[in-house]
Protein backbone atom coordinates (compact mmCIF):
# COMPACT_ATOMS: atom_id res chain seq x y z
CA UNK A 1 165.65 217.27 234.44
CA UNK A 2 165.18 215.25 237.59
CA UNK A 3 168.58 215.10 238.15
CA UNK A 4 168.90 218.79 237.55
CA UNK A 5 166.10 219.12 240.16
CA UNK A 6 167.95 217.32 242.78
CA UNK A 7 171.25 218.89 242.40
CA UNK A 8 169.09 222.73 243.12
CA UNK A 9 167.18 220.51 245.51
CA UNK A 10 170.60 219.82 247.66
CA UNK A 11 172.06 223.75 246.47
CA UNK A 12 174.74 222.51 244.31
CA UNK A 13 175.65 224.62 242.08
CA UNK A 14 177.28 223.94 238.71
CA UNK A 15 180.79 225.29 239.93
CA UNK A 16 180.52 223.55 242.58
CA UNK A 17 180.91 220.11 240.36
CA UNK A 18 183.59 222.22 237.93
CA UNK A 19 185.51 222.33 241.16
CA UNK A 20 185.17 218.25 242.40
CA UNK A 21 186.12 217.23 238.83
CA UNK A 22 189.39 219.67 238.93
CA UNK A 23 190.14 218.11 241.89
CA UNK A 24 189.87 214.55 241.51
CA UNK A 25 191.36 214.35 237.67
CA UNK A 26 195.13 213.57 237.46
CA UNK A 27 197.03 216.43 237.23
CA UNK A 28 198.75 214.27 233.85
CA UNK A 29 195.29 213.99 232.53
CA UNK A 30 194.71 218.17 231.94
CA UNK A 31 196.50 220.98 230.88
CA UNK A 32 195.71 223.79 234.09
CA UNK A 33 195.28 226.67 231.41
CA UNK A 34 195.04 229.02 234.33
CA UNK A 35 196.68 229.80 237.42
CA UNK A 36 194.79 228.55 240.58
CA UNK A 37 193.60 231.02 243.32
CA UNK A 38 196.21 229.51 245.93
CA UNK A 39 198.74 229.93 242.96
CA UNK A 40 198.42 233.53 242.60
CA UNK A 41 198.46 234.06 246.30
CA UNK A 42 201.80 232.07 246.09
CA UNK A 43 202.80 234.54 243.73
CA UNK A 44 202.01 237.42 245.75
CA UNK A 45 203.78 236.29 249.03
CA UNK A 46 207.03 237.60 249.43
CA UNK A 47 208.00 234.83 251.86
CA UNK A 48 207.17 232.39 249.01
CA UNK A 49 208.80 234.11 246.22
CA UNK A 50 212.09 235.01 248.25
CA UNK A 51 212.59 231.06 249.03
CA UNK A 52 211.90 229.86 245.60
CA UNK A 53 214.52 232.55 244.07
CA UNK A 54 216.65 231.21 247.01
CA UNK A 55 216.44 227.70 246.03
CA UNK A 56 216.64 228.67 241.88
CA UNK A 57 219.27 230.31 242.48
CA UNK A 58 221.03 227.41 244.33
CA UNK A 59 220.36 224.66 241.50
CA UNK A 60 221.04 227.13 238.87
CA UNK A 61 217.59 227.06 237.64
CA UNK A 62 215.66 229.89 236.26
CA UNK A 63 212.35 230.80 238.63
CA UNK A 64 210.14 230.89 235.51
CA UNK A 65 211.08 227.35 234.91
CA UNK A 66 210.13 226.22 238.32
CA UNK A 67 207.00 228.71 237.88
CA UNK A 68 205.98 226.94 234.57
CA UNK A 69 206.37 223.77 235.76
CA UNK A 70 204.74 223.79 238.38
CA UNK A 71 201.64 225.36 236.45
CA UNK A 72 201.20 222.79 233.90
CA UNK A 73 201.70 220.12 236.74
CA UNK A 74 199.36 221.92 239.56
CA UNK A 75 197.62 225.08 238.38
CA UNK A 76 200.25 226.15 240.89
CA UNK A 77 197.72 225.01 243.55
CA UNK A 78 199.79 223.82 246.34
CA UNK A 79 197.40 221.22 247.81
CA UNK A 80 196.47 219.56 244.36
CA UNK A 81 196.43 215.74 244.88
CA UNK A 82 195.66 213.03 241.64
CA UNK A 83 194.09 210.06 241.63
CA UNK A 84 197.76 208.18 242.17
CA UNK A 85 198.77 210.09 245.33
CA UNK A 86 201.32 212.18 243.88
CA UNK A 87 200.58 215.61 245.58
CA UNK A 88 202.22 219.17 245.43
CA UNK A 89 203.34 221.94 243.50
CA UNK A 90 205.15 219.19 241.33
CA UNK A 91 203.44 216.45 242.11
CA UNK A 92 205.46 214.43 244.50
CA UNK A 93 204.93 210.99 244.12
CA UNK A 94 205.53 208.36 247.17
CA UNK A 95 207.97 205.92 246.85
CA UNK A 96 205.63 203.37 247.38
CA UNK A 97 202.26 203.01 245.65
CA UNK A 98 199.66 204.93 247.42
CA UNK A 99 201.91 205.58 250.48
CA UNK A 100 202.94 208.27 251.71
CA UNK A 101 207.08 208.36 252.35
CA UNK A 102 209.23 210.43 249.48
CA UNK A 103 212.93 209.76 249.95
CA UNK A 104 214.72 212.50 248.64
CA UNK A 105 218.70 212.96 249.53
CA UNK A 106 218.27 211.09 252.49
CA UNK A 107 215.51 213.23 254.57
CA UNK A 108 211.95 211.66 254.30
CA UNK A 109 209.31 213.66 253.51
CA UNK A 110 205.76 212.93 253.71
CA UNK A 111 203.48 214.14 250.68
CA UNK A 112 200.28 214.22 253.35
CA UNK A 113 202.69 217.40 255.00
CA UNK A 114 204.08 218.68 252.02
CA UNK A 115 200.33 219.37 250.48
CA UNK A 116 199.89 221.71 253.69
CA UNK A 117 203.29 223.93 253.52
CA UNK A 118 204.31 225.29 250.34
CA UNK A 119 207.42 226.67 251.73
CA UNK A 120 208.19 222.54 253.19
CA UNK A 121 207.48 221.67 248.68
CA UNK A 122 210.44 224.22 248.27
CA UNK A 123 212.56 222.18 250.44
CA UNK A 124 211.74 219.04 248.95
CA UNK A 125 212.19 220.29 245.28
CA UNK A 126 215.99 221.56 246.50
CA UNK A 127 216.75 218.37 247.87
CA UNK A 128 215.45 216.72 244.67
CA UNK A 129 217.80 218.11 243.05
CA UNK A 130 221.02 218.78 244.31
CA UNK A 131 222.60 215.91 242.58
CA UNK A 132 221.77 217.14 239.26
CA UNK A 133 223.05 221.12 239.28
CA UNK A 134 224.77 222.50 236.62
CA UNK A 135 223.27 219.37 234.63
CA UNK A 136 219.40 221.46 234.25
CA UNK A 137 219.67 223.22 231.53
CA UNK A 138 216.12 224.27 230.06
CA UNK A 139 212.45 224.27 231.20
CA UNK A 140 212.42 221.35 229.38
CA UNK A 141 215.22 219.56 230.89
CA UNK A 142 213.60 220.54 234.35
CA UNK A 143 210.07 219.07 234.06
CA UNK A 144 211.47 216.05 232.09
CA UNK A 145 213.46 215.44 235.23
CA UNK A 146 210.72 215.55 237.51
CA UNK A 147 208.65 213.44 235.42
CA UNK A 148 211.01 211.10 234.82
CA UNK A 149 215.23 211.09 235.97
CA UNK A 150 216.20 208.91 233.98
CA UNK A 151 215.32 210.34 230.36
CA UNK A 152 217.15 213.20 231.66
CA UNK A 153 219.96 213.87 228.52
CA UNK A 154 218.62 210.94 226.48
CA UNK A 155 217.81 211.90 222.89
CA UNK A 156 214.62 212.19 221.50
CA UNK A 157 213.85 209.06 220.74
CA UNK A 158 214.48 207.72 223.91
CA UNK A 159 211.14 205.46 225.21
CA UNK A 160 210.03 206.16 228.60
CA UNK A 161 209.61 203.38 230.54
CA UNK A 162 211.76 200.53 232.53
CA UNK A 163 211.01 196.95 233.40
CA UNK A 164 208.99 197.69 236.54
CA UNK A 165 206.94 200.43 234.80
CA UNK A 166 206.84 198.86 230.95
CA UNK A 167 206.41 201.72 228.60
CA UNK A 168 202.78 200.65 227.40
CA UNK A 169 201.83 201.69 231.13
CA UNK A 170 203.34 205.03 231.42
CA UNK A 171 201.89 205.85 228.45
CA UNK A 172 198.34 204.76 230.08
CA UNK A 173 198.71 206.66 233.34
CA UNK A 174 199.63 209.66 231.41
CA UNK A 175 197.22 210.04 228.73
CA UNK A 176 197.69 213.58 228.32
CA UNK A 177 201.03 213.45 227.62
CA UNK A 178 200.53 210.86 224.53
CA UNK A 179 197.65 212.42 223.20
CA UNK A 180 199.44 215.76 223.16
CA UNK A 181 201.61 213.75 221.08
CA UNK A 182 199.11 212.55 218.65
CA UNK A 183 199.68 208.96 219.97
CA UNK A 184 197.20 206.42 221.59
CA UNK A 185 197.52 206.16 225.36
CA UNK A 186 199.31 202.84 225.78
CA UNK A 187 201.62 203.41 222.56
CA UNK A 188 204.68 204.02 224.31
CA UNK A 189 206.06 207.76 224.66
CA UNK A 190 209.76 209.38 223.93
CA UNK A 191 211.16 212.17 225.33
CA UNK A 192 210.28 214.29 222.20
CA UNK A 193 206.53 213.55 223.11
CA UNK A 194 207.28 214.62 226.29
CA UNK A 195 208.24 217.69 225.18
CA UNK A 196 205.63 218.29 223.00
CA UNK A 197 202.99 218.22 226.23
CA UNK A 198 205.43 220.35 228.42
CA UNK A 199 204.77 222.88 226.06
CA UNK A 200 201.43 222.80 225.03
């Protein structure tokens, strides 16, 4: 009750602390259920919606793959940020840990801009993957890819996971993803868990 008190005391409001805890939970740690507010003006700009067809269209990707994707990974909220400084539409994550530099086919992008210019996150995304057209085949395929390259046309069983990021700790940082699995975070994750959470 005294806390209650305070919080009225200071005029915060009960969505106001919905709204800190969306935004400072890991995008891999929830399912967005529902399109964000900045989302659905995405959706309704024509500038927007030309560019992304532009850019499908290019990697021979469907829009409602990009569209889905970037739903479950942002709430389509262009300026969503997790606790690991991966930031974006798709979450772009820095090359470095808690930097700030993405290298992607050989222009350096900076996820600090790319939160502020949706359009600049449709650039990015192309040059993410123009090394892998023709080779996307599914939604599946698509967010796999972004999660993680190099599971990209392994089989099911395939663990995620190298010797610089040991399976036990991808499995940890993405809790959602192995729970939407029915496995422990830390048990160690396959592609078919994967896509299990992509489509949840």
């Amino acid at each position: 009750m005294l806390f209650r008190s305070l919080l009225k005391s200071k005029n915060i409001k009960n969505e106001d602390i919905q709204n800190y805890i969306n935004q400072t939970l890991s995008t891999s740690d929830r399912n967005y259920t529902q399109i964000s507010k900045q989302g659905q003006e995405l959706l309704n700009n024509e500038e927007f919606k030309n560019k992304m067809n532009e850019v499908c269209d290019f990697l021979g990707i469907k829009p409602e793959w990009l569209i889905k994707m970037m739903k479950k990974e942002s709430g389509l909220n262009p300026s969503a940020m997790n606790s690991i400084h991966c930031g974006g539409l798709v979450g772009f994550c820095p090359d470095k840990a808690r930097g700030d530099e993405k290298l992607l086919n050989g222009k350096t992008y900076y996820i600090s801009e790319l939160v502020k210019s949706p359009l600049l996150q449709l650039d990015a995304i192309k040059d993410m993957l123009i090394n892998y057209r023709g080779k996307i085949n599914s939604y599946e395929d698509l967010y796999l890819f972004n999660f993680w390259p190099a599971a990209l046309g392994k089989s099911g069983d395939y663990v995620i996971g190298n010797n610089s990021i040991p399976p036990e700790l991808v499995s940890k940082q993405n809790a959602g993803i192995a729970r939407a699995a029915g496995k422990t975070p830390g048990e160690p994750i396959t592609v078919d868990d994967f896509k299990i959470y992509a489509n949840k």
